[in-house]
PDB file of N, CA and C in Angstrom:
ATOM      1  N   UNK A   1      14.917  -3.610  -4.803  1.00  0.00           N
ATOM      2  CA  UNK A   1      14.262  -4.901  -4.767  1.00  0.00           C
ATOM      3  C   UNK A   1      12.881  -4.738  -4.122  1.00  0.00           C
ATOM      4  N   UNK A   2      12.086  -5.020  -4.875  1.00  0.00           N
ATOM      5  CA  UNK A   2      10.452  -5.169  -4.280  1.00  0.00           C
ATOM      6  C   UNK A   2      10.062  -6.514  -3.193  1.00  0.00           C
ATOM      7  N   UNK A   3       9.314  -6.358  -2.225  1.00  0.00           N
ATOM      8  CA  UNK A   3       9.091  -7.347  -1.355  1.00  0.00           C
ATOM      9  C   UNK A   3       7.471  -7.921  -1.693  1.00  0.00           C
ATOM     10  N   UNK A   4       7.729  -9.096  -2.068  1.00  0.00           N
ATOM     11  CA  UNK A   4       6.455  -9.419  -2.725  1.00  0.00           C
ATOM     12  C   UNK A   4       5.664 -10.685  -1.441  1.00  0.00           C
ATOM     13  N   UNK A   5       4.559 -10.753  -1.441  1.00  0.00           N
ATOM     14  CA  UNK A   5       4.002 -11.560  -0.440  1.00  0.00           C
ATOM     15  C   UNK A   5       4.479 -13.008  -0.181  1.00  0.00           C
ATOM     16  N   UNK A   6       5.793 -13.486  -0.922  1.00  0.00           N
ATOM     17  CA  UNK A   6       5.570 -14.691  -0.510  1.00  0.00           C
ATOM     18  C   UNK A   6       6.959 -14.575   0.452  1.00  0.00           C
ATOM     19  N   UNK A   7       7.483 -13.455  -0.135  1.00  0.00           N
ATOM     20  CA  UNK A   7       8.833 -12.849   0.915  1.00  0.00           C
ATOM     21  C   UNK A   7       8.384 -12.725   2.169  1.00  0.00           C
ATOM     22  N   UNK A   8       7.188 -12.047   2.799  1.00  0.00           N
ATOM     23  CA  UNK A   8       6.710 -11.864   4.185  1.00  0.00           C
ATOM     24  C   UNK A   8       6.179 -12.917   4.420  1.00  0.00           C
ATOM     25  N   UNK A   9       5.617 -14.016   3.926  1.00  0.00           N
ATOM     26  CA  UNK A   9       5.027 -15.247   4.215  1.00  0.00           C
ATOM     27  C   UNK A   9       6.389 -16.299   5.011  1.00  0.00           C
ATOM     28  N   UNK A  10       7.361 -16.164   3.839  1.00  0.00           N
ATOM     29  CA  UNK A  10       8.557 -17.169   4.449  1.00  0.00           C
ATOM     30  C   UNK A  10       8.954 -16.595   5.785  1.00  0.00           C
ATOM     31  N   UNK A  11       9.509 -14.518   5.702  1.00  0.00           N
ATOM     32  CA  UNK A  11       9.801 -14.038   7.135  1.00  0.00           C
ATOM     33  C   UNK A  11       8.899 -14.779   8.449  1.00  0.00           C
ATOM     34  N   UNK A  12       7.616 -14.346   8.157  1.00  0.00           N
ATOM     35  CA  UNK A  12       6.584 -14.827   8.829  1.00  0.00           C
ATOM     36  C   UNK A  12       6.932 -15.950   9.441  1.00  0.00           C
ATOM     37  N   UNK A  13       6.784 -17.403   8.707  1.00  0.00           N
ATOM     38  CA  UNK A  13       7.140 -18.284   8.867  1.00  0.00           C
ATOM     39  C   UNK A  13       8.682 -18.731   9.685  1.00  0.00           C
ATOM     40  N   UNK A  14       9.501 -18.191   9.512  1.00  0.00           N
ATOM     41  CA  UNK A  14      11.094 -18.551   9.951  1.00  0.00           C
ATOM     42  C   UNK A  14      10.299 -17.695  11.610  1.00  0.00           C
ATOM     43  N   UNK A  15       9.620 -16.667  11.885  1.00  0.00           N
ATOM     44  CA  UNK A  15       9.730 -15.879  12.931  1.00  0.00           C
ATOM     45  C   UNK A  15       8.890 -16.634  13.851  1.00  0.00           C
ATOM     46  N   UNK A  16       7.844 -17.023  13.338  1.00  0.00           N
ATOM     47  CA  UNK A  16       7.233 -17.939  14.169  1.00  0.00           C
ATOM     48  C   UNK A  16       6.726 -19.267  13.575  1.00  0.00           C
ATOM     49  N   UNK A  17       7.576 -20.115  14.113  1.00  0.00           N
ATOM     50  CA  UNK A  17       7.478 -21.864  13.359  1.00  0.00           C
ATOM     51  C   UNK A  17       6.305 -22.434  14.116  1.00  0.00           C
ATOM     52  N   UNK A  18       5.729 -22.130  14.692  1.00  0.00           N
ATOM     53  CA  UNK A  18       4.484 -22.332  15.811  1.00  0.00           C
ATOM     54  C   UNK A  18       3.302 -22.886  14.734  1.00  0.00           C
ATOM     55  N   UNK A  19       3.506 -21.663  13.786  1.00  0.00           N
ATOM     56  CA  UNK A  19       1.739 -21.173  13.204  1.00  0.00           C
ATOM     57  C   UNK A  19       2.272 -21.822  11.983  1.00  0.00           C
ATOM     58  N   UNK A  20       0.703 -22.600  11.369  1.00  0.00           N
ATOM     59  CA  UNK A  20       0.883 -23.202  10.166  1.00  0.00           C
ATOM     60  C   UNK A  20       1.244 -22.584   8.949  1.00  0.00           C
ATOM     61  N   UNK A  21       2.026 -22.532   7.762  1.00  0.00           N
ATOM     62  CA  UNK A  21       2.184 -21.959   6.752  1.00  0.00           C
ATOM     63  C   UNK A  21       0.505 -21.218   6.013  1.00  0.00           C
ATOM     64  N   UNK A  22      -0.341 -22.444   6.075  1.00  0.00           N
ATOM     65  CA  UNK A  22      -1.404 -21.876   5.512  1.00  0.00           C
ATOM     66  C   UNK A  22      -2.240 -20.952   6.490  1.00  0.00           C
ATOM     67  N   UNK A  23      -2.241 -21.378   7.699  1.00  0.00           N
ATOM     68  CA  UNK A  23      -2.911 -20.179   8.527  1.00  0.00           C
ATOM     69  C   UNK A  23      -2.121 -18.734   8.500  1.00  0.00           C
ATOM     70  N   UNK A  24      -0.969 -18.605   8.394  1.00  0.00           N
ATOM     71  CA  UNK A  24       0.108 -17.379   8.461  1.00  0.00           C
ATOM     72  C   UNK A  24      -0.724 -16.489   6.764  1.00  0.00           C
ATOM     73  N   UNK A  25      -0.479 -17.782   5.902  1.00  0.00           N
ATOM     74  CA  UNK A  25      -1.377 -17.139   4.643  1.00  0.00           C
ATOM     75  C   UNK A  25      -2.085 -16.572   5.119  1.00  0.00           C
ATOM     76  N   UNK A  26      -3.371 -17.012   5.274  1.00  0.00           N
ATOM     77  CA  UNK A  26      -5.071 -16.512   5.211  1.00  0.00           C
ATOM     78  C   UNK A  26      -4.688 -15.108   6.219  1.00  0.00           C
ATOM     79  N   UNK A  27      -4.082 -14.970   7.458  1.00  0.00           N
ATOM     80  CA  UNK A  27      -3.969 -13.945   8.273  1.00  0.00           C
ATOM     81  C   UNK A  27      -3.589 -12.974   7.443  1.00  0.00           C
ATOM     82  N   UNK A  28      -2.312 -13.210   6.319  1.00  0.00           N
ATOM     83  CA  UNK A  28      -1.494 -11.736   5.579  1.00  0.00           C
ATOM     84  C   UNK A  28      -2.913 -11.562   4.623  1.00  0.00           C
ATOM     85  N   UNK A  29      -3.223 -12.583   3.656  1.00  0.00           N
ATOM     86  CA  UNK A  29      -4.713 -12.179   3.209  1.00  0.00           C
ATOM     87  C   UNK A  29      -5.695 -11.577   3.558  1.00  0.00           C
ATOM     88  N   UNK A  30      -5.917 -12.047   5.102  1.00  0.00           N
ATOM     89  CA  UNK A  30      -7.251 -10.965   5.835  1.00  0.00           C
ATOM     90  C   UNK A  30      -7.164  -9.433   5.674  1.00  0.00           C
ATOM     91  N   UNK A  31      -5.752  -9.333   6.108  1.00  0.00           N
ATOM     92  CA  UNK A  31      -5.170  -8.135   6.586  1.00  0.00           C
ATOM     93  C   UNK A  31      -4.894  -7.195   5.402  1.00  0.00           C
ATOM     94  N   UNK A  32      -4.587  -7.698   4.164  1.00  0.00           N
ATOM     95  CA  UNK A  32      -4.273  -7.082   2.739  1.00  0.00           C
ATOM     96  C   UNK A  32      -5.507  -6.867   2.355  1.00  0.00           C
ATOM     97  N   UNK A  33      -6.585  -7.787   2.851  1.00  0.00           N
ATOM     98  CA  UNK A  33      -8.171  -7.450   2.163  1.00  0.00           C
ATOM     99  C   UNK A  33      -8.490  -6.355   2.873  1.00  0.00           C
ATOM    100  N   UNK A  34      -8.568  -6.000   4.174  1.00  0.00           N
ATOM    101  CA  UNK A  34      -9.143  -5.253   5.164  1.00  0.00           C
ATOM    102  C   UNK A  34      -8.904  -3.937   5.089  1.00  0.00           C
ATOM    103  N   UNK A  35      -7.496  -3.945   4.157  1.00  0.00           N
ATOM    104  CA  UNK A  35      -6.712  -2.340   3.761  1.00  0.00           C
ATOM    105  C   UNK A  35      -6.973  -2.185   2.714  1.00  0.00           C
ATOM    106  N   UNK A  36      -7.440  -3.101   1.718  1.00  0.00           N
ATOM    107  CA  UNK A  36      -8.090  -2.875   0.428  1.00  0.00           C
ATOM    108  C   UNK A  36      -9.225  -1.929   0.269  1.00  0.00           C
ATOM    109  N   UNK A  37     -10.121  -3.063   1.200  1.00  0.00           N
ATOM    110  CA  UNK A  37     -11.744  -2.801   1.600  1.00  0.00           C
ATOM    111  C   UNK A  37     -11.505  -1.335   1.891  1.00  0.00           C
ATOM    112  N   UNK A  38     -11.160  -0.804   3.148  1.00  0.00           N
ATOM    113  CA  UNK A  38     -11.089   0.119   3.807  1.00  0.00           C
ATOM    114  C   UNK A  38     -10.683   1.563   2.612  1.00  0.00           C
ATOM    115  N   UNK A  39      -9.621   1.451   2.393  1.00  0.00           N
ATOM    116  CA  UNK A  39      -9.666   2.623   1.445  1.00  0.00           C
ATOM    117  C   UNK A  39     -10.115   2.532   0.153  1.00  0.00           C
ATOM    118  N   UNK A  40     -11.227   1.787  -0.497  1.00  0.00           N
ATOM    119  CA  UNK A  40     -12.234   1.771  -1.061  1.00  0.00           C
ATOM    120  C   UNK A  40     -13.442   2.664  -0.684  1.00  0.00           C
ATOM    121  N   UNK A  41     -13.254   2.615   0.305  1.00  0.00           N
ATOM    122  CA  UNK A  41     -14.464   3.343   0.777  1.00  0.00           C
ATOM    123  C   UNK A  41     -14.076   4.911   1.326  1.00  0.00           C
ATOM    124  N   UNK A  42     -12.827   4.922   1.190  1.00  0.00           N
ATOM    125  CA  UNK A  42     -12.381   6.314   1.581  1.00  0.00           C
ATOM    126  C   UNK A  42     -12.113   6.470   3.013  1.00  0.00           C
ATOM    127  N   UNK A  43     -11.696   5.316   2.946  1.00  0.00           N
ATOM    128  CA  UNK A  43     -11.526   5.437   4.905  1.00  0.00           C
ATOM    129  C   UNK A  43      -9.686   5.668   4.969  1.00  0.00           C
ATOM    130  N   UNK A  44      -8.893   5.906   5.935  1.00  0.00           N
ATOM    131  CA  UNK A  44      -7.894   6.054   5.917  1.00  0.00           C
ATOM    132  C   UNK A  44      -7.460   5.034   6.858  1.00  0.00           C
ATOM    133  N   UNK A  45      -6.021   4.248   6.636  1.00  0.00           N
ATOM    134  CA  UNK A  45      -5.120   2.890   7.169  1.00  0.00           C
ATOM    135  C   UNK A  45      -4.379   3.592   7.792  1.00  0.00           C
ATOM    136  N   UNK A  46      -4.011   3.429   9.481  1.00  0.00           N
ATOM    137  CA  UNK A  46      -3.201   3.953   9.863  1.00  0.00           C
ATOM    138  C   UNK A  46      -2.229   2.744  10.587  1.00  0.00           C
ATOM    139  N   UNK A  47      -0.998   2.145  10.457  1.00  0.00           N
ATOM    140  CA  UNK A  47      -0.533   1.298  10.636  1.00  0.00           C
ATOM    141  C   UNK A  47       0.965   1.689  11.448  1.00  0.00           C
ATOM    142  N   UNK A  48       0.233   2.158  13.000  1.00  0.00           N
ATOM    143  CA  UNK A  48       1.271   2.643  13.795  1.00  0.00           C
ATOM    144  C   UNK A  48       2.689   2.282  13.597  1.00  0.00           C
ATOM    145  N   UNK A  49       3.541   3.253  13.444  1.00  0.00           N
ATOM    146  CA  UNK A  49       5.143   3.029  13.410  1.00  0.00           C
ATOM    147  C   UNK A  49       5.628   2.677  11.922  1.00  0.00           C
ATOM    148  N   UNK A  50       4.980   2.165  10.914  1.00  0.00           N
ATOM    149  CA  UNK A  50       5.128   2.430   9.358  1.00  0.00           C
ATOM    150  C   UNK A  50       4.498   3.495   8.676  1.00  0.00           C
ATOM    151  N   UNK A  51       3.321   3.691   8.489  1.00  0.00           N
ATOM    152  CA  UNK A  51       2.921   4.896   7.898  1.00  0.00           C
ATOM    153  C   UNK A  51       0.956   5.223   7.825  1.00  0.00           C
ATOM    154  N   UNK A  52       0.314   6.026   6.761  1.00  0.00           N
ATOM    155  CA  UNK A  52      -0.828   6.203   7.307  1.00  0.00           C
ATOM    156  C   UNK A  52      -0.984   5.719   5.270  1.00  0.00           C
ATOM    157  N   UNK A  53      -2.131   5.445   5.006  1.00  0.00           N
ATOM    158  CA  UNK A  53      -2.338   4.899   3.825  1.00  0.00           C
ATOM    159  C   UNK A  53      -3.775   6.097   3.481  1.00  0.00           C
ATOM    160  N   UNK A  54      -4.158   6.805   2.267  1.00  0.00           N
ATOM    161  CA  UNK A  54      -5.354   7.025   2.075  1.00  0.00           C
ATOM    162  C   UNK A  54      -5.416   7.675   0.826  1.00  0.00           C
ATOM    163  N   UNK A  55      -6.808   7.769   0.647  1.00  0.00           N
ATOM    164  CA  UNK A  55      -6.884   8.295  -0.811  1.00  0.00           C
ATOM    165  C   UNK A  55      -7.427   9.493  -1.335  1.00  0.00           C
ATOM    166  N   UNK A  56      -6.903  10.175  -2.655  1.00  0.00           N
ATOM    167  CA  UNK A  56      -6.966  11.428  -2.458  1.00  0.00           C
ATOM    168  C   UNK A  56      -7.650  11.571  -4.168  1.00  0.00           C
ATOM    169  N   UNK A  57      -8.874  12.190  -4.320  1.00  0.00           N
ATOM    170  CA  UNK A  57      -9.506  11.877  -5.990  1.00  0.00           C
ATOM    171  C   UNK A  57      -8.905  13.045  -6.846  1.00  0.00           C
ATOM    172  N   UNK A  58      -8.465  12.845  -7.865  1.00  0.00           N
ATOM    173  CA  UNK A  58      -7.624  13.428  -9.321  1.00  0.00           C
ATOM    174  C   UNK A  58      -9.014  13.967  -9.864  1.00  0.00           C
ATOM    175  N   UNK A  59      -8.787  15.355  -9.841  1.00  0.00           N
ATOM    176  CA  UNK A  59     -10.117  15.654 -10.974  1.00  0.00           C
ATOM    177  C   UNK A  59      -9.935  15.534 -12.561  1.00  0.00           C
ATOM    178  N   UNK A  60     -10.823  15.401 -12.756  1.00  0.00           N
ATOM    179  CA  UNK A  60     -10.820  15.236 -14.477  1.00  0.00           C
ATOM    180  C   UNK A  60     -10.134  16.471 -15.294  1.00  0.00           C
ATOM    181  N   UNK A  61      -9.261  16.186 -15.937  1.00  0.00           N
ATOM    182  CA  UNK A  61      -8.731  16.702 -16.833  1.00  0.00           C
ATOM    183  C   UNK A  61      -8.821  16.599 -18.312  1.00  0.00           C
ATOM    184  N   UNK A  62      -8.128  17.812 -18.687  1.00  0.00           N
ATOM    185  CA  UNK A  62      -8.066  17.364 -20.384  1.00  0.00           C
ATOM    186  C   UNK A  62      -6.033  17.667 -20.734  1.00  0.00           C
ATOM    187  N   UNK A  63      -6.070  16.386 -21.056  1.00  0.00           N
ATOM    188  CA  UNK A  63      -4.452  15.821 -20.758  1.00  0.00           C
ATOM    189  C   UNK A  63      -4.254  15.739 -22.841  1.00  0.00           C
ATOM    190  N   UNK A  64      -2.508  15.322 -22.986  1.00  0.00           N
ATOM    191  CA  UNK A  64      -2.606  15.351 -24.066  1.00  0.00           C
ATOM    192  C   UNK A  64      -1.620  14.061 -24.672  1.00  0.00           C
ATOM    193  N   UNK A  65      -1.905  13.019 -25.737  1.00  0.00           N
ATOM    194  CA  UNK A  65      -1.066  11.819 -25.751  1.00  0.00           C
ATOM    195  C   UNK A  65       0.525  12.735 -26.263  1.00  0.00           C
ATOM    196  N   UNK A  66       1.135  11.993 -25.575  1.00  0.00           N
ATOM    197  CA  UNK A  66       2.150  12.547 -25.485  1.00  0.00           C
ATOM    198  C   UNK A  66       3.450  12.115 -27.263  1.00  0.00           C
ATOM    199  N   UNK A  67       2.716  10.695 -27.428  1.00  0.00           N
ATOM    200  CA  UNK A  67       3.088  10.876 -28.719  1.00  0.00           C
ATOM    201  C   UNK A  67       2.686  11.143 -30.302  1.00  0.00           C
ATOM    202  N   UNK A  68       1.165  11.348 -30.037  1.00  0.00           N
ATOM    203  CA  UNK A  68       0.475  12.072 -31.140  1.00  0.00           C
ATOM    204  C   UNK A  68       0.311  13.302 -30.698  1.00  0.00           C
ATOM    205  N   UNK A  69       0.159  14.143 -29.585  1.00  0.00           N
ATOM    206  CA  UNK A  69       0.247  15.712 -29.488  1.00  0.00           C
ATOM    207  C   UNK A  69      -1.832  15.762 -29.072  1.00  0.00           C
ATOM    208  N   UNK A  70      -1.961  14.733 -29.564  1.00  0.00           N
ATOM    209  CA  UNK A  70      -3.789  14.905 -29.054  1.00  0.00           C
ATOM    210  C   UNK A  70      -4.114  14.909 -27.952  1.00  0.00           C
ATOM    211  N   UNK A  71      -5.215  15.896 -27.625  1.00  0.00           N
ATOM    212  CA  UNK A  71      -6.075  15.813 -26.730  1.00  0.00           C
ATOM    213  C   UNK A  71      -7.048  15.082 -26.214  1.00  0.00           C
ATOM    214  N   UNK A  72      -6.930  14.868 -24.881  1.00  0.00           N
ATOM    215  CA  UNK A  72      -7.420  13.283 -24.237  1.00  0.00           C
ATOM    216  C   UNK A  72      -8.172  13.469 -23.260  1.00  0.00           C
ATOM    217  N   UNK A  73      -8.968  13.535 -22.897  1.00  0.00           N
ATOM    218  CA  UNK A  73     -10.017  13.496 -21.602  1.00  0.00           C
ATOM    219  C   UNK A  73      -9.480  12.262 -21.029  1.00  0.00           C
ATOM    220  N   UNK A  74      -9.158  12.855 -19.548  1.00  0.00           N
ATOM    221  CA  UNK A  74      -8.856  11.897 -18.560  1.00  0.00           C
ATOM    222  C   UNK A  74      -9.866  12.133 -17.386  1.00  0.00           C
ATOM    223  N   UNK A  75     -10.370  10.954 -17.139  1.00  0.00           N
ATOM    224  CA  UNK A  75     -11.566  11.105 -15.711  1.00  0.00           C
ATOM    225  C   UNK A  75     -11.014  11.189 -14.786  1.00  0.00           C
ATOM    226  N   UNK A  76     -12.023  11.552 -13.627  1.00  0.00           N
ATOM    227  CA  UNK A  76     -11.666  11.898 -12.101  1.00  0.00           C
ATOM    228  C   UNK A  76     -11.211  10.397 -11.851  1.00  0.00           C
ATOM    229  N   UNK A  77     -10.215  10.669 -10.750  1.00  0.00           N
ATOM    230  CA  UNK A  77      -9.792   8.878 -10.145  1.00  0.00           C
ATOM    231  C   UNK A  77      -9.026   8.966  -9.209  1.00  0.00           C
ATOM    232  N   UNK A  78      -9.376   8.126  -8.351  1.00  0.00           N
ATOM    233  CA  UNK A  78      -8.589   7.877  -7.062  1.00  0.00           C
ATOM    234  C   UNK A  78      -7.240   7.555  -7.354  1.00  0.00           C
ATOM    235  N   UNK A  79      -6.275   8.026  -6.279  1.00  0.00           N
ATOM    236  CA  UNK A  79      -4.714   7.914  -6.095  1.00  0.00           C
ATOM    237  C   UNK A  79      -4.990   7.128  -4.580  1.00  0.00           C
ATOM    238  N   UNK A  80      -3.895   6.217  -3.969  1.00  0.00           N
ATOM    239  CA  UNK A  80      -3.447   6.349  -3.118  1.00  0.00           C
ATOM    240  C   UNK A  80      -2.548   6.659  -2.359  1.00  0.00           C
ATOM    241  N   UNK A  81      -2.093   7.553  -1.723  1.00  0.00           N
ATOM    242  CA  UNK A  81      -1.116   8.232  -1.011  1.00  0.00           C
ATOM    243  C   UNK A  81      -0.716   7.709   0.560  1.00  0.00           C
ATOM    244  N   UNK A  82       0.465   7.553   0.437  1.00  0.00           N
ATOM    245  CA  UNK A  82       1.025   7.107   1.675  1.00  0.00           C
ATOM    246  C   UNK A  82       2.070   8.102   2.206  1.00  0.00           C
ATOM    247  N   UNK A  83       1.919   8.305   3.737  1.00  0.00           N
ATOM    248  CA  UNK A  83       2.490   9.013   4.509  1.00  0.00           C
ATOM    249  C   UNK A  83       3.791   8.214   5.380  1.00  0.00           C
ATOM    250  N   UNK A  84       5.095   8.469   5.628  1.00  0.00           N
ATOM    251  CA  UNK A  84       5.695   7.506   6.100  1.00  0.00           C
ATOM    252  C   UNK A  84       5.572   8.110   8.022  1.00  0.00           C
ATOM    253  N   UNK A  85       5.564   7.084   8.857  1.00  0.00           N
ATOM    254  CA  UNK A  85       5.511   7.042   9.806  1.00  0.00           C
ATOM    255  C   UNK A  85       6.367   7.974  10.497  1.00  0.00           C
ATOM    256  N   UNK A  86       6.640   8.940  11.531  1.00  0.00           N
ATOM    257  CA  UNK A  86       8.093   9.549  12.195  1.00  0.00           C
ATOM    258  C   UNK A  86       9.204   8.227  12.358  1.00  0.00           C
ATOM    259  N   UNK A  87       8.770   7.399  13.164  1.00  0.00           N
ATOM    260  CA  UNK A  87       9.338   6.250  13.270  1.00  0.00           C
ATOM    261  C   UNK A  87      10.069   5.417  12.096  1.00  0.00           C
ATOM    262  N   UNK A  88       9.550   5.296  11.188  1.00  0.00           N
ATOM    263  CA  UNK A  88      10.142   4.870  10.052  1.00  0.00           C
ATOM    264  C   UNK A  88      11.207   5.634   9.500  1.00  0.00           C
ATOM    265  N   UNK A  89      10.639   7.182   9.124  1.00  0.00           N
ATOM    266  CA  UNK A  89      11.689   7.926   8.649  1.00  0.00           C
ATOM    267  C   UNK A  89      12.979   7.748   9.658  1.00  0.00           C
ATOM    268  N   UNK A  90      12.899   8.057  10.541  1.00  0.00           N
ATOM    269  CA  UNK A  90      14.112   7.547  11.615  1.00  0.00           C
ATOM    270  C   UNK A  90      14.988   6.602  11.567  1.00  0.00           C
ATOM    271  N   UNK A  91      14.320   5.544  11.405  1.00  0.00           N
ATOM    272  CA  UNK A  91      14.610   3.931  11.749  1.00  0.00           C
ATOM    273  C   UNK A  91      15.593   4.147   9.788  1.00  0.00           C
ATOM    274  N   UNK A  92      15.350   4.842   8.392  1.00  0.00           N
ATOM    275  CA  UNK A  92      15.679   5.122   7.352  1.00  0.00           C
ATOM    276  C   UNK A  92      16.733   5.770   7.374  1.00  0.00           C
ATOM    277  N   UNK A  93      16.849   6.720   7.906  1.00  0.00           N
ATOM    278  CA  UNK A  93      17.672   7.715   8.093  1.00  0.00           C
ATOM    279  C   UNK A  93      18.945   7.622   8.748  1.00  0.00           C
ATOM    280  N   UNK A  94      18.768   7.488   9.668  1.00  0.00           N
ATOM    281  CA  UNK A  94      19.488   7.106  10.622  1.00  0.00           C
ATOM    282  C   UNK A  94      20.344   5.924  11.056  1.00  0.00           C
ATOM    283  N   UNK A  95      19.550   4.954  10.755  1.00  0.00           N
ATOM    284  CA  UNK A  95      19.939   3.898  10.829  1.00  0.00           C
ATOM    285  C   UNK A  95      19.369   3.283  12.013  1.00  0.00           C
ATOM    286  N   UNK A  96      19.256   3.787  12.809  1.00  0.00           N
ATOM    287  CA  UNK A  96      18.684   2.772  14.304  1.00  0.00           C
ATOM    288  C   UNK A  96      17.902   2.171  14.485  1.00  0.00           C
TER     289      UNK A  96
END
């Protein structure tokens, strides 16, 4: 099951009934833009105790369609790669 933003919006919400629904928004928004922004530019997300976020560029190849057998020029392009935290793997593993 995938956790999609309106899943952390409601958590959000039930965890702290304090903060307005729409302010809890704009905060997960800031914060999803800011990790956007950031490894756009090649910067690396490090989000203590979950994992480290960054990006790593694919050089250009010559790839082949896999159901005509042709040859395809594929350009250089960013991946993003995520590292999982020690903590996480643990907290996975283990259970604790």
């Amino acid at each position: 099951m995938a956790i999609v933003k309106s899943k952390i919006l409601k958590q959000l919400a039930s965890n702290y009934p304090n903060f307005l629904k729409k302010d809890l928004k704009k905060f997960t928004n800031i914060i999803l833009s800011e990790i956007k922004q950031a490894l756009k530019r090649g910067d690396r997300v490090e989000l203590r105790g979950f994992g480290i976020f960054s990006t790593k560029t694919q050089k250009a190849r010559i790839s082949r369609n896999p159901k005509t057998g042709e040859k395809v020029n594929t350009p250089e392009k960013k991946t993003i790669n995520f590292k999982m935290a020690k903590e996480m793997f643990k907290k996975l593993n283990n259970g604790k």
